[in-house]
PDB file of N, CA and C in Angstrom:
ATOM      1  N   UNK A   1      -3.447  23.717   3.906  1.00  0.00           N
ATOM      2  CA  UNK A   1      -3.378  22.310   3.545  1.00  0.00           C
ATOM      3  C   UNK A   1      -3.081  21.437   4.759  1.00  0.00           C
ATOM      4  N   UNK A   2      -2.144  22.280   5.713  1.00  0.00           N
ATOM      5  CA  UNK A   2      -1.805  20.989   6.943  1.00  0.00           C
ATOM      6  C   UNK A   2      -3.205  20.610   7.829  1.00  0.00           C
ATOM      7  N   UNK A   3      -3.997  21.944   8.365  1.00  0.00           N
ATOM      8  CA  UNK A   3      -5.271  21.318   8.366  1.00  0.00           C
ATOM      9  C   UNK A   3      -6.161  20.177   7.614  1.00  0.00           C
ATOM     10  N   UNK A   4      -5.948  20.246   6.558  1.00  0.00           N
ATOM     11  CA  UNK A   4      -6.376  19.737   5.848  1.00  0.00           C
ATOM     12  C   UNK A   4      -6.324  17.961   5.884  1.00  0.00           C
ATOM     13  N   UNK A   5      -5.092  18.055   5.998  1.00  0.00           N
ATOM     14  CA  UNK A   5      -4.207  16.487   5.807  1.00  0.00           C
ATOM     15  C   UNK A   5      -4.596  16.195   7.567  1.00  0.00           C
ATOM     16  N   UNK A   6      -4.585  17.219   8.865  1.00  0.00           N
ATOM     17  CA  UNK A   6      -5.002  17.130   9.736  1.00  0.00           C
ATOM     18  C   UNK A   6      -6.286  16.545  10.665  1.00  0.00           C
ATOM     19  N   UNK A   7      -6.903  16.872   9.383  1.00  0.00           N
ATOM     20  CA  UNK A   7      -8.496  16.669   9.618  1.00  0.00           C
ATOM     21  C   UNK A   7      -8.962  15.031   8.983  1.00  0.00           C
ATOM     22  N   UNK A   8      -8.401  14.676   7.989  1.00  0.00           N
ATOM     23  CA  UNK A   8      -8.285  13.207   7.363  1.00  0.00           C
ATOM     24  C   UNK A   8      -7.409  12.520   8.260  1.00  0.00           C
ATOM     25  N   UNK A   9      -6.355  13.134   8.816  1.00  0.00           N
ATOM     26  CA  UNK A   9      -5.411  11.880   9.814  1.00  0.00           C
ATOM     27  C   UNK A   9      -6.149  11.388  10.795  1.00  0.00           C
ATOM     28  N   UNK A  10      -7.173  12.451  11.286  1.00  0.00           N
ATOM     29  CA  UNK A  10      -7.765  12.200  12.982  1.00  0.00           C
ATOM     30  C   UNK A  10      -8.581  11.306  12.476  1.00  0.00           C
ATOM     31  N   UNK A  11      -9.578  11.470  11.498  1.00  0.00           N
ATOM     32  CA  UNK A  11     -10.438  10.693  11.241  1.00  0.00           C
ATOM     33  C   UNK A  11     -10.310   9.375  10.396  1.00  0.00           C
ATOM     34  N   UNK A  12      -9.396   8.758  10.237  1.00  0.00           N
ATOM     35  CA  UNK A  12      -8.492   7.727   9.467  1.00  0.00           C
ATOM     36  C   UNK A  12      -9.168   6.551   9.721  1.00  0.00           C
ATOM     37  N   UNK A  13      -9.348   6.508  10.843  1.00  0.00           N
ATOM     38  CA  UNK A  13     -10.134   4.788  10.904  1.00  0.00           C
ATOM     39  C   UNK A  13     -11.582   4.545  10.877  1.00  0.00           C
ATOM     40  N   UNK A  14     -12.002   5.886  10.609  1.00  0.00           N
ATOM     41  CA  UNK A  14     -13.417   6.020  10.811  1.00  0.00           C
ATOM     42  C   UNK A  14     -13.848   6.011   8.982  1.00  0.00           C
ATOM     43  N   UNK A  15     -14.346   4.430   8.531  1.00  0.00           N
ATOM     44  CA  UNK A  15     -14.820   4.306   7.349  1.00  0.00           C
ATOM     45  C   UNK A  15     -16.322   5.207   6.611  1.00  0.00           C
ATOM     46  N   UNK A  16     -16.690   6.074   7.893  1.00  0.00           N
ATOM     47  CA  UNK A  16     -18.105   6.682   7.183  1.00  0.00           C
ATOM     48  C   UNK A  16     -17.387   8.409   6.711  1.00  0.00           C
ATOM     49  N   UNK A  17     -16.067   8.551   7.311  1.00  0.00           N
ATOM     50  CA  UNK A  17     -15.366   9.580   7.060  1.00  0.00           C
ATOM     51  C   UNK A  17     -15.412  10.028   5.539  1.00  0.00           C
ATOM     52  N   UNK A  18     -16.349  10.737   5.133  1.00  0.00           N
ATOM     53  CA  UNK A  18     -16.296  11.236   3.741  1.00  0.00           C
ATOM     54  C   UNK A  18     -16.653  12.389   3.556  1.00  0.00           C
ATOM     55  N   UNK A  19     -16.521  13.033   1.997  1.00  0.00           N
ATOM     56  CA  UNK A  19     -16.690  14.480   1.686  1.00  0.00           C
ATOM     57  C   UNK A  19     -17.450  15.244   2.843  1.00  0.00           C
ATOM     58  N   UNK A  20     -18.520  14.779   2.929  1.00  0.00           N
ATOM     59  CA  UNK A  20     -19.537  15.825   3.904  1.00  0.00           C
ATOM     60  C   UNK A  20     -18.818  15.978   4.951  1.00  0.00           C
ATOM     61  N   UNK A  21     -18.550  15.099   5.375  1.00  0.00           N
ATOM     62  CA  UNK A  21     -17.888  15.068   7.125  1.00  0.00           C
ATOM     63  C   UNK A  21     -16.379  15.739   7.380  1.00  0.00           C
ATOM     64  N   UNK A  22     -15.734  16.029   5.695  1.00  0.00           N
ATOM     65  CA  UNK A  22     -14.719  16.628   6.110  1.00  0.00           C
ATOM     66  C   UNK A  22     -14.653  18.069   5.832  1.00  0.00           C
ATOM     67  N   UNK A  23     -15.821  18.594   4.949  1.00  0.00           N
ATOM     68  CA  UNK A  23     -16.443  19.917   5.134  1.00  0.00           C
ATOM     69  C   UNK A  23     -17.081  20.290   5.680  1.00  0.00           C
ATOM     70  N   UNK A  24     -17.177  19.489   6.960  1.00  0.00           N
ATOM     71  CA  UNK A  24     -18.164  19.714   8.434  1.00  0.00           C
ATOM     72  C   UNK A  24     -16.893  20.179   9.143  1.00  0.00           C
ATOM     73  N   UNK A  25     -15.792  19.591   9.035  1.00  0.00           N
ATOM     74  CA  UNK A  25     -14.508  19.134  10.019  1.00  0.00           C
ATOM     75  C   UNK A  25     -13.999  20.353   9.020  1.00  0.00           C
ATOM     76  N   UNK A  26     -13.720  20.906   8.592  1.00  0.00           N
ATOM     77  CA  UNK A  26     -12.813  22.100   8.007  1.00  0.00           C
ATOM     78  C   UNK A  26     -13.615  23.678   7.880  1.00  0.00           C
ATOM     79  N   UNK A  27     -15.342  23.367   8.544  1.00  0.00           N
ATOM     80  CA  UNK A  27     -16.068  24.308   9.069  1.00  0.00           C
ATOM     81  C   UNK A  27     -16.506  25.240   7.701  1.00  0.00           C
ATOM     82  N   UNK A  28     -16.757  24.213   6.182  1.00  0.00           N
ATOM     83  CA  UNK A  28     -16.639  25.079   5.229  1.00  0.00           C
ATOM     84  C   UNK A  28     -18.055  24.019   4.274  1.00  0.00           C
ATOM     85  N   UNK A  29     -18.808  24.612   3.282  1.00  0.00           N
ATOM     86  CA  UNK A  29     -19.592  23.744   2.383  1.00  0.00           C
ATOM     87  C   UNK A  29     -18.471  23.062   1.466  1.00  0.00           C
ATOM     88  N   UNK A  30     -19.491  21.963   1.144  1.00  0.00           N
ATOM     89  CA  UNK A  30     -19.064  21.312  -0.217  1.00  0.00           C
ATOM     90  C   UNK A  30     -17.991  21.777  -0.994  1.00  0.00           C
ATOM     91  N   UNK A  31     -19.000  22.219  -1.584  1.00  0.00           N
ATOM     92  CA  UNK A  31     -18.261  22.916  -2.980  1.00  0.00           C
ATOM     93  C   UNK A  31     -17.159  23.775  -2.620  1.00  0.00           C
ATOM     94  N   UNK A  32     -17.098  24.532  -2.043  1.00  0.00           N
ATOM     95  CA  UNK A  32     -15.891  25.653  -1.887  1.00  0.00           C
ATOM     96  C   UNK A  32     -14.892  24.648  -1.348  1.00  0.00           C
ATOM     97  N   UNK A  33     -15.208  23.240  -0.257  1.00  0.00           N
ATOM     98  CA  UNK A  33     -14.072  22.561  -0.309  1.00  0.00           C
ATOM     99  C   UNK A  33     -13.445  21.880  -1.792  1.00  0.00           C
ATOM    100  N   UNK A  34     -14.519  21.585  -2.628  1.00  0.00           N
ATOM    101  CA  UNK A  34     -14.319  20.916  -3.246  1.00  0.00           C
ATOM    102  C   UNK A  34     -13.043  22.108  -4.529  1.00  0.00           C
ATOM    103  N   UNK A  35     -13.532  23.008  -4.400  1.00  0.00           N
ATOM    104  CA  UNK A  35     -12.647  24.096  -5.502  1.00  0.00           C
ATOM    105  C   UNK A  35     -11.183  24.246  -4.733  1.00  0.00           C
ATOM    106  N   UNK A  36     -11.395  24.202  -3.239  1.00  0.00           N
ATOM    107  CA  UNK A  36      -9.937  24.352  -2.833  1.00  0.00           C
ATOM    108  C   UNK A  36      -9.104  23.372  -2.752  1.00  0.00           C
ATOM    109  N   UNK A  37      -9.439  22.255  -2.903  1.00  0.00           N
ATOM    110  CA  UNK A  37      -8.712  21.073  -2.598  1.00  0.00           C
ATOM    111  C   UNK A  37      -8.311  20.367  -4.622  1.00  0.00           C
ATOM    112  N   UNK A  38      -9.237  20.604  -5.152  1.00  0.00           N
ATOM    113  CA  UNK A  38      -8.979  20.572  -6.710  1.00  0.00           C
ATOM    114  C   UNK A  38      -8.044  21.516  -7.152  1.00  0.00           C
ATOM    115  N   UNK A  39      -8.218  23.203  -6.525  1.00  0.00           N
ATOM    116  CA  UNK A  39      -7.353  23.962  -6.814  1.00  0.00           C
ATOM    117  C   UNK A  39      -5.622  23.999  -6.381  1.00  0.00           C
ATOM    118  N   UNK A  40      -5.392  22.917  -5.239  1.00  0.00           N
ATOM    119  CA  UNK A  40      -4.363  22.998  -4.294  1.00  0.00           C
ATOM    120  C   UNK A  40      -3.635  21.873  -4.933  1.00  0.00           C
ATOM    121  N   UNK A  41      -4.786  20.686  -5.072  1.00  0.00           N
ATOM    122  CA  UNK A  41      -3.652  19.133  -5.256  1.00  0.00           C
ATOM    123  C   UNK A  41      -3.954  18.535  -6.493  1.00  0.00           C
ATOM    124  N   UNK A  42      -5.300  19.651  -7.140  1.00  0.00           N
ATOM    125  CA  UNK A  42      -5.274  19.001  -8.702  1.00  0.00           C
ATOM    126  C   UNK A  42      -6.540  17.484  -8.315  1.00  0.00           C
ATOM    127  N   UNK A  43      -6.540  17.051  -7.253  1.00  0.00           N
ATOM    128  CA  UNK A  43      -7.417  15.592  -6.633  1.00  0.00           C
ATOM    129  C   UNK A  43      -8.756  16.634  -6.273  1.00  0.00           C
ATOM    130  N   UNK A  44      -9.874  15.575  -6.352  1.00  0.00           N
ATOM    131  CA  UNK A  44     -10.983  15.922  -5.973  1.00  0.00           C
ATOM    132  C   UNK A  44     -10.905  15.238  -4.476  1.00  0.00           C
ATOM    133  N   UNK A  45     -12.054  16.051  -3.457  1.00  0.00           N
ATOM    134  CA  UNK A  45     -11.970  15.581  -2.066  1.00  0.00           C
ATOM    135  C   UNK A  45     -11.424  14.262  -1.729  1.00  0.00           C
ATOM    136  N   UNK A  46     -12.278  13.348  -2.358  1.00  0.00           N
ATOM    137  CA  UNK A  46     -12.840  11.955  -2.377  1.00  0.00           C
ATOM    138  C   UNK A  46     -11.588  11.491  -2.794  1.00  0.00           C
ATOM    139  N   UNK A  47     -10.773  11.772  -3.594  1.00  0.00           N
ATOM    140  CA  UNK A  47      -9.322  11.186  -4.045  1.00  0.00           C
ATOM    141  C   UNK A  47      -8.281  11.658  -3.004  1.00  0.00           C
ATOM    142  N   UNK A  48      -8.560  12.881  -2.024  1.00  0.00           N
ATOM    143  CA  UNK A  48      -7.421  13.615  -1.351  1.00  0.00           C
ATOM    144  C   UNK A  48      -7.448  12.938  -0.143  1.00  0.00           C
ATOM    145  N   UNK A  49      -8.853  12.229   0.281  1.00  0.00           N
ATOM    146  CA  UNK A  49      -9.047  11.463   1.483  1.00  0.00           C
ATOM    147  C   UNK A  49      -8.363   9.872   1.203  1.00  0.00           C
ATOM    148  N   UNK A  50      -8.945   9.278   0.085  1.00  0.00           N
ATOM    149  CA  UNK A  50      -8.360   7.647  -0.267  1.00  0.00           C
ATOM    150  C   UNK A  50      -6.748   8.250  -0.446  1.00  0.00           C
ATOM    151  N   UNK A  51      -6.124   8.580  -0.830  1.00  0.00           N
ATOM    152  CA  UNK A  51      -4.402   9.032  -1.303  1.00  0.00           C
ATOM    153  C   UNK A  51      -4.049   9.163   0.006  1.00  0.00           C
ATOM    154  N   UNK A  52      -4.539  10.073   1.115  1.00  0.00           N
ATOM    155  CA  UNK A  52      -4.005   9.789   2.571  1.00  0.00           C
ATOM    156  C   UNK A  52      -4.497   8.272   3.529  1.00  0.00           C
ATOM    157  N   UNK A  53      -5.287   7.888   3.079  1.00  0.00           N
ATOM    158  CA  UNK A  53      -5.331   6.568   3.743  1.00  0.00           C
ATOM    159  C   UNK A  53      -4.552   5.892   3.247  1.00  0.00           C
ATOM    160  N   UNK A  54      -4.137   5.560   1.904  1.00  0.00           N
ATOM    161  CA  UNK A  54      -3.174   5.051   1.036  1.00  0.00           C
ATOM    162  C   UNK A  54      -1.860   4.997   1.394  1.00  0.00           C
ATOM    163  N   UNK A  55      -1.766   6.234   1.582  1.00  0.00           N
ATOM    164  CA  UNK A  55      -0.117   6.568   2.282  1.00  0.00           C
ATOM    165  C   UNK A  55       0.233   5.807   3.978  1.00  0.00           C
ATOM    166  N   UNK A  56      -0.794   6.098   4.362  1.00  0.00           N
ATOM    167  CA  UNK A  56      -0.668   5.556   5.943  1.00  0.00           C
ATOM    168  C   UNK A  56      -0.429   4.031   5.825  1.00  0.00           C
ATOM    169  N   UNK A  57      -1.218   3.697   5.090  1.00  0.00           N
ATOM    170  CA  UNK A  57      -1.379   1.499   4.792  1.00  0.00           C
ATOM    171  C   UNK A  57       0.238   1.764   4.433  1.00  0.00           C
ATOM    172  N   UNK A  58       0.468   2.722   3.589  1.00  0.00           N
ATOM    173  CA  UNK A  58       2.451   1.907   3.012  1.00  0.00           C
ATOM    174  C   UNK A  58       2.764   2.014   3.697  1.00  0.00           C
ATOM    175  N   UNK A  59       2.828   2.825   5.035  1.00  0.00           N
ATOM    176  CA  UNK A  59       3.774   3.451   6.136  1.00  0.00           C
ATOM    177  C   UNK A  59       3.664   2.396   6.992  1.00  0.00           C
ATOM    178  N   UNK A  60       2.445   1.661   6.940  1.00  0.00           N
ATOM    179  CA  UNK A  60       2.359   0.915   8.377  1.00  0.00           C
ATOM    180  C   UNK A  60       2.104  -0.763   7.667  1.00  0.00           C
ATOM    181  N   UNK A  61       2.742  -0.894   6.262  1.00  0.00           N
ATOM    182  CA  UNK A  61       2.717  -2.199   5.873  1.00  0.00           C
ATOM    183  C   UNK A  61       4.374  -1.809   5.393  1.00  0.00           C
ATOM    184  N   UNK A  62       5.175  -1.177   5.447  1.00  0.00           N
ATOM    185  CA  UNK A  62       6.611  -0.851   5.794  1.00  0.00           C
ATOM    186  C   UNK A  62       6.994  -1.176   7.058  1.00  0.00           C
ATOM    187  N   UNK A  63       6.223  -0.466   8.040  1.00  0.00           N
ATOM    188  CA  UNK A  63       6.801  -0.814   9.603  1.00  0.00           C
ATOM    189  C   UNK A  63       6.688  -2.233  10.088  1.00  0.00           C
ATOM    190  N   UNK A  64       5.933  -3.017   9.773  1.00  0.00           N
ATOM    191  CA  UNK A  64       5.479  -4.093  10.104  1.00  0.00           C
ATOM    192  C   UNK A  64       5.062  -5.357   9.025  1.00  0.00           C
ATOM    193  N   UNK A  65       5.513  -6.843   9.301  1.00  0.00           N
ATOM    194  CA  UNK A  65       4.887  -7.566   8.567  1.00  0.00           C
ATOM    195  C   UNK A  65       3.854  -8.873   9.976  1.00  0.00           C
ATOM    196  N   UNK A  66       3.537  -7.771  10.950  1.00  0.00           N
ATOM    197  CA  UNK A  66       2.776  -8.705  12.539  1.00  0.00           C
ATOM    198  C   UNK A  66       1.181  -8.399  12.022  1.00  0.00           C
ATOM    199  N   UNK A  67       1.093  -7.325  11.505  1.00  0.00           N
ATOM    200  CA  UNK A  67      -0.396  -7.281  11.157  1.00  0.00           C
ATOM    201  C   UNK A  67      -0.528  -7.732   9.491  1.00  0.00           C
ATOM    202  N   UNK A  68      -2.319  -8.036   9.348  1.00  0.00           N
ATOM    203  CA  UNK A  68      -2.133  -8.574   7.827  1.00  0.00           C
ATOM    204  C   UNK A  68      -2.740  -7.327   7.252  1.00  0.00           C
ATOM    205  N   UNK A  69      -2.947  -7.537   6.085  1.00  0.00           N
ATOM    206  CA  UNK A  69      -2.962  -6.440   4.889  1.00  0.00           C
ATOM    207  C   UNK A  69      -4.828  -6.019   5.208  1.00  0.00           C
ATOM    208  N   UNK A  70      -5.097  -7.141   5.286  1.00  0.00           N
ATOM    209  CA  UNK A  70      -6.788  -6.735   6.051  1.00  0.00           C
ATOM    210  C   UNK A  70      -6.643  -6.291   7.207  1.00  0.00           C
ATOM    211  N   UNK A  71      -6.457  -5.942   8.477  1.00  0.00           N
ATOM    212  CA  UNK A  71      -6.291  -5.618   8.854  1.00  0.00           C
ATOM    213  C   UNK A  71      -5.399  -3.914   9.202  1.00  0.00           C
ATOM    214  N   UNK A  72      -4.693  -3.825   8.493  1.00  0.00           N
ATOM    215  CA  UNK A  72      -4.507  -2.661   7.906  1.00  0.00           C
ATOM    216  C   UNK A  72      -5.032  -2.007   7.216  1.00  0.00           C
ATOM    217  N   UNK A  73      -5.927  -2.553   6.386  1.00  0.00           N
ATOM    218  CA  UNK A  73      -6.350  -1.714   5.404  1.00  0.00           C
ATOM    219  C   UNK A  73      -8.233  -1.099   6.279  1.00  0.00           C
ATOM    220  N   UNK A  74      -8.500  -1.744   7.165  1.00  0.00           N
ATOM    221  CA  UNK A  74      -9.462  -1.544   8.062  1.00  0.00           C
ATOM    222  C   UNK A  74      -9.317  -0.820   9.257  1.00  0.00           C
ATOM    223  N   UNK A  75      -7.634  -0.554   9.410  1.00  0.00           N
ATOM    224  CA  UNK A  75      -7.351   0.457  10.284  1.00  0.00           C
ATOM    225  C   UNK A  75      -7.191   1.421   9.746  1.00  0.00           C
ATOM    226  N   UNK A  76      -7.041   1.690   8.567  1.00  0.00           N
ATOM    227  CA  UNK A  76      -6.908   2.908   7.637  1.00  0.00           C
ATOM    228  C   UNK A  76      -8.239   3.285   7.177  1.00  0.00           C
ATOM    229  N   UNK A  77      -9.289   3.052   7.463  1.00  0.00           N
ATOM    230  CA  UNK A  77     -10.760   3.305   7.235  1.00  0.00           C
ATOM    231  C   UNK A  77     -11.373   2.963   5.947  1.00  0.00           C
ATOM    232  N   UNK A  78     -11.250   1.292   5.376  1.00  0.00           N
ATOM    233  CA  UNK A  78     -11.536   0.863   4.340  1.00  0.00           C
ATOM    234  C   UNK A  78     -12.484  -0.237   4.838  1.00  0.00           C
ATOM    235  N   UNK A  79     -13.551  -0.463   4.573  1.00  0.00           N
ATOM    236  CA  UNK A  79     -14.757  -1.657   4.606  1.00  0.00           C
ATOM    237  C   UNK A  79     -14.180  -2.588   3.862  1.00  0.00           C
ATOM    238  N   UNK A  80     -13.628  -3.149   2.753  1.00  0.00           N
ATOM    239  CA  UNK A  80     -13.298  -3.585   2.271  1.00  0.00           C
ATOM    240  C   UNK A  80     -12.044  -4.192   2.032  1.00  0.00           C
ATOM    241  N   UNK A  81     -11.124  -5.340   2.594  1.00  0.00           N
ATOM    242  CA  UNK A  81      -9.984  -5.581   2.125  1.00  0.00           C
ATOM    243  C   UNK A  81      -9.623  -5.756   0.160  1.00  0.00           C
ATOM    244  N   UNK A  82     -10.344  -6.298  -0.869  1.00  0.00           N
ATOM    245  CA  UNK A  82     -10.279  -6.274  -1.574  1.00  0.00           C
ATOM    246  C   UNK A  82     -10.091  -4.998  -2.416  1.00  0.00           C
ATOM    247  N   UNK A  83     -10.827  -3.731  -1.630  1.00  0.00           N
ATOM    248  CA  UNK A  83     -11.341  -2.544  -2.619  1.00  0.00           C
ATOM    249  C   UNK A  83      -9.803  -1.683  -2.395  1.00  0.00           C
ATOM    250  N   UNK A  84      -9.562  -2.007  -0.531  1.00  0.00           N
ATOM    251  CA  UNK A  84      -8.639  -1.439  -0.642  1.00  0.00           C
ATOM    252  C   UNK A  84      -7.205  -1.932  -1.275  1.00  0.00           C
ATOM    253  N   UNK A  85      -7.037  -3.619  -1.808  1.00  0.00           N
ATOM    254  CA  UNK A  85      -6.123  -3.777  -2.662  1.00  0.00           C
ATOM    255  C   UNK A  85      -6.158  -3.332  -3.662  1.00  0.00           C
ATOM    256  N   UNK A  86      -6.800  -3.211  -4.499  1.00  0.00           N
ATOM    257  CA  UNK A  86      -7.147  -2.666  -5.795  1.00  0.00           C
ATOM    258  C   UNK A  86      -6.919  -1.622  -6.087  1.00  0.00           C
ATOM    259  N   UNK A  87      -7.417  -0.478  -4.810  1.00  0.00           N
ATOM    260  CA  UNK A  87      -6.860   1.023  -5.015  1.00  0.00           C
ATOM    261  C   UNK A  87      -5.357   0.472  -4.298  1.00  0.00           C
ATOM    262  N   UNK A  88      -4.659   0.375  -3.269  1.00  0.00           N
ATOM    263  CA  UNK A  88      -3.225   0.582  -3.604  1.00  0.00           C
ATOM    264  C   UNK A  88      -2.390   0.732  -4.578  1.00  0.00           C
ATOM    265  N   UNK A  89      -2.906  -0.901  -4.962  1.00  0.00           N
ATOM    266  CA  UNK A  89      -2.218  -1.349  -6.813  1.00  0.00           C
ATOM    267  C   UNK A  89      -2.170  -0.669  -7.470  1.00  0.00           C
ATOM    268  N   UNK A  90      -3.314   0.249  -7.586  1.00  0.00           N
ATOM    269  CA  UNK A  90      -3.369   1.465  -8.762  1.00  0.00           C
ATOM    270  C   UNK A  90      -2.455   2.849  -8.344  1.00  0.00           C
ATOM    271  N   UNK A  91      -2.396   2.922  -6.915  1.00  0.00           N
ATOM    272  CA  UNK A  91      -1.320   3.845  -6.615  1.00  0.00           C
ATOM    273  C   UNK A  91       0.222   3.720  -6.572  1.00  0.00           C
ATOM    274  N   UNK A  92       0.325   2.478  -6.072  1.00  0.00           N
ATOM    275  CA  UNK A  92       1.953   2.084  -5.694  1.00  0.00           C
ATOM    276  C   UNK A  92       2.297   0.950  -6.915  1.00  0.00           C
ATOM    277  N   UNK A  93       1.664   0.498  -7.972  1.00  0.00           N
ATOM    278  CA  UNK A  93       1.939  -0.135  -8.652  1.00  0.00           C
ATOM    279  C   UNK A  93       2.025  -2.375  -8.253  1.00  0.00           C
ATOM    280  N   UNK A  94       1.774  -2.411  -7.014  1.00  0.00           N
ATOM    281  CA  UNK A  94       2.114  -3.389  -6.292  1.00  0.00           C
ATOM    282  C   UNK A  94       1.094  -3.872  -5.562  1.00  0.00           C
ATOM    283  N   UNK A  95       0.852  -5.065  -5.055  1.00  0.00           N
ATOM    284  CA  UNK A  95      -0.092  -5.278  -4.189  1.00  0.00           C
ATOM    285  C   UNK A  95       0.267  -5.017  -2.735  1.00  0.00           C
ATOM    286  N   UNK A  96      -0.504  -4.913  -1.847  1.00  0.00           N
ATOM    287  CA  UNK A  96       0.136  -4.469  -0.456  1.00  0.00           C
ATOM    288  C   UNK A  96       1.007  -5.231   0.149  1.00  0.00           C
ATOM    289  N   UNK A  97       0.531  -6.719  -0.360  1.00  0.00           N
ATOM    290  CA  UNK A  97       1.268  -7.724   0.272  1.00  0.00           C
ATOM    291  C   UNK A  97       2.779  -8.051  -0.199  1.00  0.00           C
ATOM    292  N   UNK A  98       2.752  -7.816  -1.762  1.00  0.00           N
ATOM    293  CA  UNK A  98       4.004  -7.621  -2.082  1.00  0.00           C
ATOM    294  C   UNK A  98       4.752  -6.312  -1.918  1.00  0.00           C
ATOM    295  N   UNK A  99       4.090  -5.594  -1.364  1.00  0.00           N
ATOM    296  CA  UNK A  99       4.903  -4.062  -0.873  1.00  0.00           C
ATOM    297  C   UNK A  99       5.463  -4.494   0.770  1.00  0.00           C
ATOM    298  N   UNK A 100       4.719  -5.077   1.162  1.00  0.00           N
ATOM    299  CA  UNK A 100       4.955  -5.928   2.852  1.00  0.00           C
ATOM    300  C   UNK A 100       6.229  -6.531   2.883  1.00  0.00           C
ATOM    301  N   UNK A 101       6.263  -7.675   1.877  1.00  0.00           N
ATOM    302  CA  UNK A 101       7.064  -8.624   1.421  1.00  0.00           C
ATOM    303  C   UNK A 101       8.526  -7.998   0.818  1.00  0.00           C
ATOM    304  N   UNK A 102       8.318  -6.369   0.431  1.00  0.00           N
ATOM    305  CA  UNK A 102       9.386  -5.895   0.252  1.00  0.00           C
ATOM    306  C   UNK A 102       9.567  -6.406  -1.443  1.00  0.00           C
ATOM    307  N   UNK A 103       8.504  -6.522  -1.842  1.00  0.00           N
ATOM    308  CA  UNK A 103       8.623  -7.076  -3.724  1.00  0.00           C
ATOM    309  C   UNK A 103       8.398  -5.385  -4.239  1.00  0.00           C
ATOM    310  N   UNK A 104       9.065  -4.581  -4.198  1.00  0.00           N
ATOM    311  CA  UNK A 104       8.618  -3.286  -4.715  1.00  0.00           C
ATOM    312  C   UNK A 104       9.261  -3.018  -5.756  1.00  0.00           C
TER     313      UNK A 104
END
Protein backbone atom coordinates (compact mmCIF):
# COMPACT_ATOMS: atom_id res chain seq x y z
CA UNK A 1 0.00 0.00 0.00
CA UNK A 2 2.89 2.59 0.83
CA UNK A 3 3.88 2.25 -2.78
CA UNK A 4 0.85 2.72 -3.58
CA UNK A 5 -0.05 6.06 -1.74
CA UNK A 6 3.72 6.64 -3.14
CA UNK A 7 2.99 6.52 -6.59
CA UNK A 8 -0.28 9.03 -6.32
CA UNK A 9 1.90 11.50 -4.04
CA UNK A 10 4.64 11.91 -6.87
CA UNK A 11 2.15 12.35 -9.33
CA UNK A 12 -0.28 14.81 -7.39
CA UNK A 13 -0.19 17.78 -9.52
CA UNK A 14 -0.27 16.12 -12.61
CA UNK A 15 -4.26 16.37 -13.55
CA UNK A 16 -4.01 13.62 -16.52
CA UNK A 17 -2.76 11.28 -13.54
CA UNK A 18 -5.38 8.50 -13.73
CA UNK A 19 -6.20 4.73 -13.46
CA UNK A 20 -4.04 3.80 -16.51
CA UNK A 21 -1.10 5.81 -15.52
CA UNK A 22 -1.09 4.49 -12.09
CA UNK A 23 -1.06 0.85 -13.31
CA UNK A 24 1.70 1.88 -15.58
CA UNK A 25 3.44 3.48 -12.33
CA UNK A 26 2.84 0.29 -10.04
CA UNK A 27 4.17 -1.89 -13.21
CA UNK A 28 0.81 -3.96 -13.04
CA UNK A 29 -2.69 -4.10 -15.57
CA UNK A 30 -5.88 -2.61 -14.83
CA UNK A 31 -7.78 -4.90 -13.41
CA UNK A 32 -5.50 -6.75 -11.02
CA UNK A 33 -4.88 -3.08 -9.80
CA UNK A 34 -8.21 -2.55 -9.69
CA UNK A 35 -8.97 -6.02 -7.36
CA UNK A 36 -6.05 -4.98 -5.14
CA UNK A 37 -6.83 -1.66 -4.29
CA UNK A 38 -10.85 -2.60 -3.88
CA UNK A 39 -9.55 -5.55 -1.96
CA UNK A 40 -7.16 -3.38 0.45
CA UNK A 41 -9.31 0.01 0.95
CA UNK A 42 -12.77 -1.25 -0.05
CA UNK A 43 -12.32 2.30 -2.83
CA UNK A 44 -12.06 1.69 -6.41
CA UNK A 45 -8.68 3.16 -8.08
CA UNK A 46 -10.35 6.31 -9.22
CA UNK A 47 -11.71 6.98 -5.55
CA UNK A 48 -8.11 5.89 -3.93
CA UNK A 49 -6.45 8.60 -6.21
CA UNK A 50 -9.32 11.68 -5.59
CA UNK A 51 -9.28 10.62 -1.40
CA UNK A 52 -5.37 11.26 -1.61
CA UNK A 53 -5.58 14.45 -3.41
CA UNK A 54 -8.34 15.29 -0.97
CA UNK A 55 -6.26 14.73 1.96
CA UNK A 56 -3.29 16.81 0.69
CA UNK A 57 -5.87 20.10 -0.18
CA UNK A 58 -6.88 19.69 3.92
CA UNK A 59 -3.27 19.48 4.82
CA UNK A 60 -2.26 22.38 2.81
CA UNK A 61 -5.63 24.51 3.30
CA UNK A 62 -4.72 23.80 7.26
CA UNK A 63 -1.15 25.05 6.79
CA UNK A 64 -2.01 28.08 5.11
CA UNK A 65 -4.73 30.72 4.47
CA UNK A 66 -1.72 32.79 1.61
CA UNK A 67 -2.91 30.54 -1.13
CA UNK A 68 -6.68 30.39 -2.38
CA UNK A 69 -8.77 27.30 -2.49
CA UNK A 70 -8.29 27.40 -6.47
CA UNK A 71 -5.23 27.36 -6.36
CA UNK A 72 -4.84 24.56 -4.17
CA UNK A 73 -7.07 22.57 -5.46
CA UNK A 74 -4.95 22.84 -8.96
CA UNK A 75 -1.92 22.02 -7.08
CA UNK A 76 -3.46 18.92 -5.97
CA UNK A 77 -4.19 17.86 -9.64
CA UNK A 78 -7.83 19.06 -10.12
CA UNK A 79 -8.89 21.03 -13.56
CA UNK A 80 -11.54 22.26 -11.91
CA UNK A 81 -11.94 24.56 -8.82
CA UNK A 82 -15.65 23.94 -8.53
CA UNK A 83 -15.46 19.96 -9.05
CA UNK A 84 -12.88 19.98 -6.64
CA UNK A 85 -15.25 21.86 -4.04
CA UNK A 86 -17.90 19.63 -4.40
CA UNK A 87 -15.85 16.50 -3.91
CA UNK A 88 -14.22 17.91 -0.63
CA UNK A 89 -17.74 18.79 0.73
CA UNK A 90 -18.71 15.35 0.20
CA UNK A 91 -15.62 14.15 2.06
CA UNK A 92 -14.96 16.57 4.95
CA UNK A 93 -18.48 17.66 5.24
CA UNK A 94 -17.41 21.50 4.70
CA UNK A 95 -16.41 23.63 2.00
CA UNK A 96 -12.63 24.15 1.66
CA UNK A 97 -12.95 27.59 2.34
CA UNK A 98 -14.74 27.12 5.44
CA UNK A 99 -12.25 24.33 6.44
CA UNK A 100 -9.45 27.31 5.67
CA UNK A 101 -11.44 29.66 7.74
CA UNK A 102 -11.27 27.07 10.47
CA UNK A 103 -15.47 26.74 10.30
CA UNK A 104 -15.06 22.88 10.82
Amino acid sequence: MKQCVVCVEENLDNPDFDVNRFAQCMNIGCTKLFLKIKGITGQTPNDFILNIRLKKAQMLLKQTDARTVSEIAYEVGFNSPSYFILRFKELFGVTPAQYQKGKV
